[in-house]
Protein backbone atom coordinates (compact mmCIF):
# COMPACT_ATOMS: atom_id res chain seq x y z
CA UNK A 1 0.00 0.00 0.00
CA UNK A 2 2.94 2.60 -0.05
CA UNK A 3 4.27 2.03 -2.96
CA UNK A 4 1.24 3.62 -4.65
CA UNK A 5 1.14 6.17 -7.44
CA UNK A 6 1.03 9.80 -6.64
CA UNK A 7 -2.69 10.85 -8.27
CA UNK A 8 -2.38 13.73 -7.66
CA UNK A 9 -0.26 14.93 -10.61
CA UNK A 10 -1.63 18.47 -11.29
CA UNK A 11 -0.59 19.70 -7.38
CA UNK A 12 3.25 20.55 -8.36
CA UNK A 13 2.95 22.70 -5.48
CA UNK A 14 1.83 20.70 -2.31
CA UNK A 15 3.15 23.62 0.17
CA UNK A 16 0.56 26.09 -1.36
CA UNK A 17 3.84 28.21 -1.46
CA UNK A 18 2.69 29.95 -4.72
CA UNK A 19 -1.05 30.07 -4.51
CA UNK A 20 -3.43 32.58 -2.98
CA UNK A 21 -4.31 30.80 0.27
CA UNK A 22 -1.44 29.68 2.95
CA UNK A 23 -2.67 26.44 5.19
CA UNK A 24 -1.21 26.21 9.01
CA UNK A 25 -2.54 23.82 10.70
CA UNK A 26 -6.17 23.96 11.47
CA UNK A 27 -6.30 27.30 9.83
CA UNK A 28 -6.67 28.12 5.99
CA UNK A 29 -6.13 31.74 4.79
CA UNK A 30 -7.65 32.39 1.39
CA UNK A 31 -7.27 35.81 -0.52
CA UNK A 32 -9.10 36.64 -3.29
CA UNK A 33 -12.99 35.83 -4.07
CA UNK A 34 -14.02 32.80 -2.21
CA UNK A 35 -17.00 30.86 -1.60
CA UNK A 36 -16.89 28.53 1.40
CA UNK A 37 -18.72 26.75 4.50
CA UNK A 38 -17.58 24.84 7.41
CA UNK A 39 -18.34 21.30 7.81
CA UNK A 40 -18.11 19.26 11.07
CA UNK A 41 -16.10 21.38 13.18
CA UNK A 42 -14.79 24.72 13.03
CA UNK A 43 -15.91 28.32 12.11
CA UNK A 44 -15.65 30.51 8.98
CA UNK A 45 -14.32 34.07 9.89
CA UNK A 46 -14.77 36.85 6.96
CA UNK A 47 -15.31 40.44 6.01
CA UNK A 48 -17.31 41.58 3.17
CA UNK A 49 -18.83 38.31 2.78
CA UNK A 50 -21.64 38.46 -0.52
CA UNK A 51 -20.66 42.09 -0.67
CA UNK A 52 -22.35 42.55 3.16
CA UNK A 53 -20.93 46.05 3.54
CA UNK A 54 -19.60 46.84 0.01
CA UNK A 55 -22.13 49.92 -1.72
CA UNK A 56 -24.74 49.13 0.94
CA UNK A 57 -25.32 52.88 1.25
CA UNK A 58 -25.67 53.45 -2.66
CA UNK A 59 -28.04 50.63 -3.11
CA UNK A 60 -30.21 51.82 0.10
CA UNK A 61 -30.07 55.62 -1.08
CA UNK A 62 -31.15 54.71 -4.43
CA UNK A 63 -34.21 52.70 -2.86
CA UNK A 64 -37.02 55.66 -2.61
CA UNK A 65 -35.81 57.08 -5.73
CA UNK A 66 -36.78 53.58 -7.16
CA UNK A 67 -40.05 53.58 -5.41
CA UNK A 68 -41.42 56.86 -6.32
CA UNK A 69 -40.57 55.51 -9.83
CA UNK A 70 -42.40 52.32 -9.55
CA UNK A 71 -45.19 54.54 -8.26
CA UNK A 72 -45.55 56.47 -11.11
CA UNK A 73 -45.33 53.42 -13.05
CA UNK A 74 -48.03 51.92 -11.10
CA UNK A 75 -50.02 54.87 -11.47
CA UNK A 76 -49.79 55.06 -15.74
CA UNK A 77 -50.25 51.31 -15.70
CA UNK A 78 -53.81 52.10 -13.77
CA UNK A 79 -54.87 55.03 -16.13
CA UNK A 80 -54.26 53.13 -18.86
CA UNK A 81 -56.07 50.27 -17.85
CA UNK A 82 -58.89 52.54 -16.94
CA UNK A 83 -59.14 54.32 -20.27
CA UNK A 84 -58.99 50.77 -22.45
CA UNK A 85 -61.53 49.54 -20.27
CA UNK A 86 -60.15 46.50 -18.80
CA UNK A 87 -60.53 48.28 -15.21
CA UNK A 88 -63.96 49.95 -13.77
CA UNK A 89 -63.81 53.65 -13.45
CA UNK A 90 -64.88 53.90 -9.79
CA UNK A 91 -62.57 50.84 -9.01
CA UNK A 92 -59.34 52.65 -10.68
CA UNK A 93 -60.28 55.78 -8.90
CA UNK A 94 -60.35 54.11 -5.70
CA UNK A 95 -56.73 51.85 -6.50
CA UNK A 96 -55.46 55.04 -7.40
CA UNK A 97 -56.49 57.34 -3.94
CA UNK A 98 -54.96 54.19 -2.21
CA UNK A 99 -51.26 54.73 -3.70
CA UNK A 100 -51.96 58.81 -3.26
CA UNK A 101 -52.69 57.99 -0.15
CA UNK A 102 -49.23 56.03 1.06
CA UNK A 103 -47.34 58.63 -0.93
CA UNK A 104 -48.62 61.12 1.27
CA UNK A 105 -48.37 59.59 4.44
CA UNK A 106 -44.06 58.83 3.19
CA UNK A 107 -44.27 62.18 2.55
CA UNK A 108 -45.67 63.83 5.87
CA UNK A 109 -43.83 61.53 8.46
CA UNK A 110 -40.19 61.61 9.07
CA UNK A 111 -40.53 57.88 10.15
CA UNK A 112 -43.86 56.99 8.38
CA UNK A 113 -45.96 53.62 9.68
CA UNK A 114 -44.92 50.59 7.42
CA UNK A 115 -48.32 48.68 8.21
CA UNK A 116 -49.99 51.88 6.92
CA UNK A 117 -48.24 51.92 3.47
CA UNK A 118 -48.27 48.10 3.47
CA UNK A 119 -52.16 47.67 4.02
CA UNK A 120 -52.27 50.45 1.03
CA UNK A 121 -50.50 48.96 -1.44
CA UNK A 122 -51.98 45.54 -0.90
CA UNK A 123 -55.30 46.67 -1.35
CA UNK A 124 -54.01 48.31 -5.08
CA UNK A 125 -52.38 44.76 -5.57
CA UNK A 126 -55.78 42.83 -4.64
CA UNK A 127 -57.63 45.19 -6.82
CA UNK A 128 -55.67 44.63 -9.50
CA UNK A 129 -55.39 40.81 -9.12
CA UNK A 130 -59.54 40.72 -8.91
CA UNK A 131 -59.77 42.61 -12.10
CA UNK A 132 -57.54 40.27 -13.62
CA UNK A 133 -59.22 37.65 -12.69
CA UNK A 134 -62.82 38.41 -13.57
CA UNK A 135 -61.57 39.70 -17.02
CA UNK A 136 -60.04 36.70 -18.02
CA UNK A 137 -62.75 34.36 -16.80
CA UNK A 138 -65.29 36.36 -18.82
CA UNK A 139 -62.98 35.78 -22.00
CA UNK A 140 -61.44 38.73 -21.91
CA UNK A 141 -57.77 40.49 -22.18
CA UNK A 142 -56.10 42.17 -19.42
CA UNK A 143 -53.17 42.94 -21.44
CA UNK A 144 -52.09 46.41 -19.18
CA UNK A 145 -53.37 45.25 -15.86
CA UNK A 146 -50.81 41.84 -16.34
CA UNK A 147 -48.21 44.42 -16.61
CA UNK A 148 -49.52 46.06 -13.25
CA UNK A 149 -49.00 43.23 -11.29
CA UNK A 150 -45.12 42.44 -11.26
CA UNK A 151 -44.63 46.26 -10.73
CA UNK A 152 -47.32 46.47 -7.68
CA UNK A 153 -45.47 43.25 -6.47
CA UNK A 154 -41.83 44.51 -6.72
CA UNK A 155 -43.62 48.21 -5.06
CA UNK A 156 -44.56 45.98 -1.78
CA UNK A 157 -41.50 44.43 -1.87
CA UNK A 158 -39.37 47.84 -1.53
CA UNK A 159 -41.88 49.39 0.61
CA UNK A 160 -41.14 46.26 2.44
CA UNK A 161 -37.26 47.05 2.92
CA UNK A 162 -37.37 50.56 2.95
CA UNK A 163 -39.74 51.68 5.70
């Protein structure tokens, strides 16, 4: 049994001497990009991991900018649905003082009530997902209001990590 064959034939360097990580005993220092876990025993110990604190403020500054846009987005999608007649008048009316309504209240409180805004948008995104229901059951083509519902979806969803 020790007179085996090395199989390892592409390790020239079995020190790590010229690679990017240096092993000491039960400690491996890696530089560079890594992707790693612990099994059994042991810990991992890292900065920066997935980019943790790396443009965290840019992406979180950028966040109201994005959901005033999606707002406005929202807010075409719902005219437009209204004037091709694939939503009710009073019911687009109604969707549309709902998102008025949690732009406001952003608007008028420094720290502004998340359930408030939440329980807003949901309704808009209920609305929305009624209409497109009882459209397409009766045959019909929702065509602007299946366009609404990713945006209202992605709305809640940075509403959800903003406030």
């Amino acid at each position: 049994m020790d007179n085996q064959p090395d199989t390892n034939l592409t390790d020239r360097d079995r020190n790590n001497e010229h690679t990017g990580s240096r092993v000491g005993g039960n400690q491996n220092i890696v530089y560079g990009n890594v992707t790693g876990g612990v099994v059994g025993r042991g810990t991992v110990n890292a900065t920066n991991i997935a980019g943790g604190d790396v443009n965290n403020g840019a992406r979180e500054a950028a966040m109201p900018r994005e959901f005033a846009d999606l707002v406005s987005e929202l807010e075409q999608l719902i005219v437009e649905a209204r004037d091709a007649g694939e939503m009710p008048k009073p019911v687009a009316e109604k969707a549309l003082s709902n998102l008025s309504e949690a732009v406001a209240i952003i608007k008028k409180e420094e720290k502004p009530p998340k359930n408030e805004i939440m329980r807003r948008l949901q309704y808009v995104a209920d609305v929305i997902d009624a209409i497109v229901d009882m459209v397409t059951e009766a045959g019909g083509a929702a065509g602007i209001l299946l366009k609404a519902l990713p945006v209202i979806n992605l709305l809640i969803k940075t509403a959800g990590r903003i406030f």
